[in-house]
C-alpha atoms as a PDB file:
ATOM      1  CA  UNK A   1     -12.566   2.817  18.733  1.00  0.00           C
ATOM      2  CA  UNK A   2     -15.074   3.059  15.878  1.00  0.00           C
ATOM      3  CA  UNK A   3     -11.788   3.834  13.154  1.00  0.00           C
ATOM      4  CA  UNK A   4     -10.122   0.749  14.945  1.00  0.00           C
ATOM      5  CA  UNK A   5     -13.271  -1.477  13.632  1.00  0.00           C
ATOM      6  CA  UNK A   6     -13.568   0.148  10.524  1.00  0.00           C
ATOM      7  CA  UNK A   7      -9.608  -0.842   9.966  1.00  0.00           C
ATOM      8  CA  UNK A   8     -10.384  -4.371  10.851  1.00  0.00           C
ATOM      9  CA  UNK A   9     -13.432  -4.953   8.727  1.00  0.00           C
ATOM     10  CA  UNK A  10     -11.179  -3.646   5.750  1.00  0.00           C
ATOM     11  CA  UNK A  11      -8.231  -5.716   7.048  1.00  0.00           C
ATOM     12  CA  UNK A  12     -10.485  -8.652   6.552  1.00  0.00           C
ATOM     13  CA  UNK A  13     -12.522  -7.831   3.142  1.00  0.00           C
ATOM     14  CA  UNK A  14      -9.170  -7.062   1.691  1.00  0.00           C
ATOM     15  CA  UNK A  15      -7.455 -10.563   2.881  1.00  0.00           C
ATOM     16  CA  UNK A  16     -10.589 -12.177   1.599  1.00  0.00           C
ATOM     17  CA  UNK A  17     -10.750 -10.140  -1.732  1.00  0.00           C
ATOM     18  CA  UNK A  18     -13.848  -8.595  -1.058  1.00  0.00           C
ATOM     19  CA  UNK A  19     -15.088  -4.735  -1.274  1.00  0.00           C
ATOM     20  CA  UNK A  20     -16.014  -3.099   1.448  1.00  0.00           C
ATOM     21  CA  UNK A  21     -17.968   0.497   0.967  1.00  0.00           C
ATOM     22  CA  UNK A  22     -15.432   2.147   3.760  1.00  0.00           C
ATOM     23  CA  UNK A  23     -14.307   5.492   3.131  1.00  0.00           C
ATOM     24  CA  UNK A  24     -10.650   5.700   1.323  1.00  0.00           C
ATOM     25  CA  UNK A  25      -8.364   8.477  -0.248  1.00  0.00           C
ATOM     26  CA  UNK A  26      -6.660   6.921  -3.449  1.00  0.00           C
ATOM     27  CA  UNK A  27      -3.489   8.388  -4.506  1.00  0.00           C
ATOM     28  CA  UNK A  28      -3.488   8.846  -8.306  1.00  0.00           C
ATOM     29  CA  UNK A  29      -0.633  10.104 -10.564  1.00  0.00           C
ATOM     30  CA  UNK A  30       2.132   9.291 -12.942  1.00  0.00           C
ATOM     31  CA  UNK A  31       5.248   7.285 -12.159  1.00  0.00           C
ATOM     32  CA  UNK A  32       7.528   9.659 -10.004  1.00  0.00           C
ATOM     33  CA  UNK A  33       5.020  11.785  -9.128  1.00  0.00           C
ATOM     34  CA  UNK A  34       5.521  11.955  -5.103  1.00  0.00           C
ATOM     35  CA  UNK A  35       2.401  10.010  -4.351  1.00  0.00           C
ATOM     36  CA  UNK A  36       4.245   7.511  -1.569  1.00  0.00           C
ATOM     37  CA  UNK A  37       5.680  11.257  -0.484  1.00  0.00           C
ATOM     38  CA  UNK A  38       2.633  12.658   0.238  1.00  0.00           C
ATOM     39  CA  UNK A  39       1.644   9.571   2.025  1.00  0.00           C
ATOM     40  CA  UNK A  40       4.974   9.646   4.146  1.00  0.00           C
ATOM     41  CA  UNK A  41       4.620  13.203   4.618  1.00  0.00           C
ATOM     42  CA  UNK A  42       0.765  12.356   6.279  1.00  0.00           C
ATOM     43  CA  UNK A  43       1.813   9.932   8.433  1.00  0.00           C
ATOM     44  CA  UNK A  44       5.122  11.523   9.892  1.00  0.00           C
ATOM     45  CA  UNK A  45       8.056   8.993   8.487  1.00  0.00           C
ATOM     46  CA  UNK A  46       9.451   7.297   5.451  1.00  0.00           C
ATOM     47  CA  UNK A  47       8.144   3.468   4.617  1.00  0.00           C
ATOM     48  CA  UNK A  48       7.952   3.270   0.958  1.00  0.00           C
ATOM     49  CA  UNK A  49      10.701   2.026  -1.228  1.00  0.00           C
ATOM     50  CA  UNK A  50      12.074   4.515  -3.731  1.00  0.00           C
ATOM     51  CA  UNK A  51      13.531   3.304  -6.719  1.00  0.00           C
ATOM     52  CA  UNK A  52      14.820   5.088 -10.216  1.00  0.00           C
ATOM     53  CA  UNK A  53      11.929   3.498 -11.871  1.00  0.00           C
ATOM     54  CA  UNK A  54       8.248   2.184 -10.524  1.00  0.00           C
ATOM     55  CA  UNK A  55       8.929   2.231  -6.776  1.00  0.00           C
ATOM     56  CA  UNK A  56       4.814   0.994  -5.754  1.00  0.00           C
ATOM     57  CA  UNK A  57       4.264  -2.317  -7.502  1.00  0.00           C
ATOM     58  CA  UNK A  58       1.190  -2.915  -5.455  1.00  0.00           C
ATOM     59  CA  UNK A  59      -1.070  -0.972  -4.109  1.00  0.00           C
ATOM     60  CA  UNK A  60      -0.254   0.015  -0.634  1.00  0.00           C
ATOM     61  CA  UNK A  61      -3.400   0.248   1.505  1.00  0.00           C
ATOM     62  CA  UNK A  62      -2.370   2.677   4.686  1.00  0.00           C
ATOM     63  CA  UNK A  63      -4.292   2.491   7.758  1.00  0.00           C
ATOM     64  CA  UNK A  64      -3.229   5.084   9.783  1.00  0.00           C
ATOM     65  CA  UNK A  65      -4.757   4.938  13.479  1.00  0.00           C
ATOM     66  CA  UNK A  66      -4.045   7.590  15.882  1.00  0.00           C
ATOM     67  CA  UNK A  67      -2.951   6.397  19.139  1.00  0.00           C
ATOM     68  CA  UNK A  68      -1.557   9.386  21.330  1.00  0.00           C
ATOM     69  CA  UNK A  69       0.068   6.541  23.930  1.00  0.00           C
ATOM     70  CA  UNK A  70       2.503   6.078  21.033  1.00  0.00           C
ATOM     71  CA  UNK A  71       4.945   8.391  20.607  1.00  0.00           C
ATOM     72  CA  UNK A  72       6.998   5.850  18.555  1.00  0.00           C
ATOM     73  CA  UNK A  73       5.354   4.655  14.903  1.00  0.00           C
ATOM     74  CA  UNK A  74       4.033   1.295  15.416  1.00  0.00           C
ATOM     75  CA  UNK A  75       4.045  -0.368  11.859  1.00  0.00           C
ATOM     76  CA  UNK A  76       2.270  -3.345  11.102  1.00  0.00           C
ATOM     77  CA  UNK A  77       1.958  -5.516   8.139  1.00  0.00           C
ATOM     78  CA  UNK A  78      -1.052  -7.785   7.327  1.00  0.00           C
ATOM     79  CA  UNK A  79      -0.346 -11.362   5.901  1.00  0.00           C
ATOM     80  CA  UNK A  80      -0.840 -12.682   2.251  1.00  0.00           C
ATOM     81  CA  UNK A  81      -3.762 -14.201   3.061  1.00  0.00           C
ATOM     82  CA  UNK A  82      -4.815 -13.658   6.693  1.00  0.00           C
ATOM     83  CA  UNK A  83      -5.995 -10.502   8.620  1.00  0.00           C
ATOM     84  CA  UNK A  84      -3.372 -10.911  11.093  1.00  0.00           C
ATOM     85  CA  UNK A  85      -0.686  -8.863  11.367  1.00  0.00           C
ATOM     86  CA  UNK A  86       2.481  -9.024  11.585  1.00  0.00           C
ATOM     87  CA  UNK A  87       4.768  -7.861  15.101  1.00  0.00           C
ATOM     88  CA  UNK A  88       5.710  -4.223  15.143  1.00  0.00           C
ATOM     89  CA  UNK A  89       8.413  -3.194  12.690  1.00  0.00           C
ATOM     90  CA  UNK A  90      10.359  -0.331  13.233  1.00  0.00           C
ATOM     91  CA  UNK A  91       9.996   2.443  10.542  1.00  0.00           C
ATOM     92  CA  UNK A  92      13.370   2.212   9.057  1.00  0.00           C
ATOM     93  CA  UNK A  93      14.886   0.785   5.780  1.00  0.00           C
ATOM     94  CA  UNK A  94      13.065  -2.451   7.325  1.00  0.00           C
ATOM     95  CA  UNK A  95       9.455  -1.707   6.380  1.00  0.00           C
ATOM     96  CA  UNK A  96      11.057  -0.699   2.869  1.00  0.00           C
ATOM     97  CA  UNK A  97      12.195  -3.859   2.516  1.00  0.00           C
ATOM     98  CA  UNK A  98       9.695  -6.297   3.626  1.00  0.00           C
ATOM     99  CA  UNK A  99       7.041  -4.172   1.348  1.00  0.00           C
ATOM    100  CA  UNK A 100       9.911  -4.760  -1.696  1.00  0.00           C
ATOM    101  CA  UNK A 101      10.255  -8.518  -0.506  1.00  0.00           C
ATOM    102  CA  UNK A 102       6.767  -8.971  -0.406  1.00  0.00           C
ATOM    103  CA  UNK A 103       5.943  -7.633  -3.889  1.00  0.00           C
ATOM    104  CA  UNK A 104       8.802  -9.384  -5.653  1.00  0.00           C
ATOM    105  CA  UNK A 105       7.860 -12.789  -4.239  1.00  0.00           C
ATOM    106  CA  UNK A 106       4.290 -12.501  -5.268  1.00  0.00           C
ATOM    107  CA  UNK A 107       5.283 -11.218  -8.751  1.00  0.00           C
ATOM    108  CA  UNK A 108       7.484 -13.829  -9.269  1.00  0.00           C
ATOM    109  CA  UNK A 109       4.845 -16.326  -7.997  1.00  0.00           C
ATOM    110  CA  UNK A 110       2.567 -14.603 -10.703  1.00  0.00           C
ATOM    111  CA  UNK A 111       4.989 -15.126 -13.782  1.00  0.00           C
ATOM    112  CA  UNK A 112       5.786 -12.687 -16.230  1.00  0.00           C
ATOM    113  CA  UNK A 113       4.079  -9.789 -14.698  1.00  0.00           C
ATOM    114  CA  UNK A 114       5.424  -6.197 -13.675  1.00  0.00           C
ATOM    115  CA  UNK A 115       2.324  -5.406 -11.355  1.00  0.00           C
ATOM    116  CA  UNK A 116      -0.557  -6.928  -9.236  1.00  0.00           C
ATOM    117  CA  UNK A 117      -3.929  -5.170  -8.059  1.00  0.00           C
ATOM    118  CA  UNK A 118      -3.521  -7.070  -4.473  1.00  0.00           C
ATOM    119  CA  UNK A 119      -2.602  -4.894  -2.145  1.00  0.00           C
ATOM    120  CA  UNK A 120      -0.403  -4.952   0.869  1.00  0.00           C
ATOM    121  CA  UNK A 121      -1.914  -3.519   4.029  1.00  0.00           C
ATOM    122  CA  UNK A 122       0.125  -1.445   6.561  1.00  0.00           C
ATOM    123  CA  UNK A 123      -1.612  -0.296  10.139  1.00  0.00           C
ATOM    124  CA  UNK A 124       0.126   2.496  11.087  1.00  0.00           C
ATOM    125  CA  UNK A 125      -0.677   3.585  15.142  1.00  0.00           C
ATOM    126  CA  UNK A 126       1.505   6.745  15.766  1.00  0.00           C
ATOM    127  CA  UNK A 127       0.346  10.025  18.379  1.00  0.00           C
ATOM    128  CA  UNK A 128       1.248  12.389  15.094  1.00  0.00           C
ATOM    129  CA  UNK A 129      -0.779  10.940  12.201  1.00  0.00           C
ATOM    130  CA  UNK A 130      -4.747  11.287  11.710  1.00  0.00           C
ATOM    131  CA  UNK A 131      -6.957   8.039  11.424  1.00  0.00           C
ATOM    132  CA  UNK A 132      -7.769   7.719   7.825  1.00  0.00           C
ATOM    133  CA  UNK A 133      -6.580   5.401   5.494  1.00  0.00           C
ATOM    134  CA  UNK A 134      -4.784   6.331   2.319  1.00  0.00           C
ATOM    135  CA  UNK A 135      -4.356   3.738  -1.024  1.00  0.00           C
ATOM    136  CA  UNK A 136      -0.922   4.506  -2.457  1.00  0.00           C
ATOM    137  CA  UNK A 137      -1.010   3.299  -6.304  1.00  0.00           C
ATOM    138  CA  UNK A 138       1.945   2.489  -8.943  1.00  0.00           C
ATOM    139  CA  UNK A 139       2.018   5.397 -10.953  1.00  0.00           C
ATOM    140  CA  UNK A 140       0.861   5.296 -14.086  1.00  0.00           C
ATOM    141  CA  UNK A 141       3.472   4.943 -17.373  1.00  0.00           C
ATOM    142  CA  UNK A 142       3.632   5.742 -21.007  1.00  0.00           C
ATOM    143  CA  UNK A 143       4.830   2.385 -22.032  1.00  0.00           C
ATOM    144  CA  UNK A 144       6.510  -0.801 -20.418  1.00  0.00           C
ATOM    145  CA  UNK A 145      10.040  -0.900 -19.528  1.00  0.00           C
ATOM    146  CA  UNK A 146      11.998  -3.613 -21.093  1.00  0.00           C
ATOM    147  CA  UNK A 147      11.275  -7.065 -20.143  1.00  0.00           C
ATOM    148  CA  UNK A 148       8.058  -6.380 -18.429  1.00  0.00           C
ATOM    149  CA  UNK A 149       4.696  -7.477 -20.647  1.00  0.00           C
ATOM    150  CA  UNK A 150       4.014  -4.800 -23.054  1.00  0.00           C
ATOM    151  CA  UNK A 151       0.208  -4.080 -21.550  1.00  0.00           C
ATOM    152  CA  UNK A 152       1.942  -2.887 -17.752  1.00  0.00           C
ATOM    153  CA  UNK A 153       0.413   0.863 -18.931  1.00  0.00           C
ATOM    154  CA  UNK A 154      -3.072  -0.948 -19.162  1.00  0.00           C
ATOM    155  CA  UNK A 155      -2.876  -2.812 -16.186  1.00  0.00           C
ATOM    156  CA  UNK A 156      -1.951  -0.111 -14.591  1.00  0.00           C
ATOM    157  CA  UNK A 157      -4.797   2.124 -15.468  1.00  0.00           C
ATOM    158  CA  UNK A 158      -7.323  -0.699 -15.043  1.00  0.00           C
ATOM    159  CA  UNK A 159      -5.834  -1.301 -11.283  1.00  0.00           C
ATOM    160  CA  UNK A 160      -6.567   2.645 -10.354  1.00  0.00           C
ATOM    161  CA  UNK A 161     -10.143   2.763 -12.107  1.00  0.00           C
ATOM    162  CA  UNK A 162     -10.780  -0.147  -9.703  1.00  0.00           C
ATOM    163  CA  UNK A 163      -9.405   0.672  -6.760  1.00  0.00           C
ATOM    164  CA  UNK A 164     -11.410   4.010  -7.311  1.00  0.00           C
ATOM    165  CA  UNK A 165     -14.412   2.895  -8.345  1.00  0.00           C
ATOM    166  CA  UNK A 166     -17.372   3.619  -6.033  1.00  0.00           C
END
């Protein structure tokens, strides 16, 4: 009960852009490194998108909540703007995709940018994970790819120092 109100305050602070001093584990790492993964392998089943390139866009904030009553993953994602969530979605290819959806319509709402520092929050309530909650980052690169804005590296590297920031 007292993880389940921790999740919720950071549900909120996040959809409101504000910091909240709750305890987090930040995946850090270069592009390709296996940070979404790890994450995967923590909570039991695949969620992330993997691509050839930079697969994590935004960060991914991962609430995992242990709920032994469910013995199937419940995935849930918060909207835009809201702390509601979203119905269950089953951990498939369909979890992938509406993380993938998600970060290409708010890039493309952006303009001319290969990144954003919002992130997209996923409650994950499964009898086989722990509750913690896990920050998966884009990976950082030696230089940008073509077409993207040649300071993505920077951006990058500014996003992690402030997601781990105290």
């Amino acid at each position: 009960a007292r993880y389940e109100a921790y999740a919720k305050l950071q549900s909120a602070a996040t959809a409101f852009g504000e910091n909240l001093p709750i305890p987090e584990i930040i995946a850090i790492g270069g592009q390709s490194d296996g940070k979404s993964s790890l994450l995967e392998a923590f909570l039991g089943f695949r969620f992330n998108i993997r691509e050839v390139e930079m697969g994590t866009r935004r960060p991914l904030m991962l609430q995992m909540v242990h709920d032994p009553t469910a013995l199937e993953p419940r995935v849930m994602l918060q909207a835009e703007d809201s702390d509601e969530y979203s119905p269950p979605i089953k951990p498939d290819s369909a979890i992938a995709d509406q993380i993938k959806e998600r970060t290409e319509s708010l890039l493309r709402k952006l303009g001319n940018v290969a990144v954003s520092s919002k992130p997209i929050v996923m409650k994950a309530e499964y009898a086989y994970c722990p509750n913690l909650t896990i920050i998966d980052t884009p990976g950082f690169i030696m230089k940008a790819k073509k077409g993207e804005p040649e300071d993505t590296p920077d951006q990058i590297l500014n996003m992690v120092k402030e997601l781990a920031a105290p």
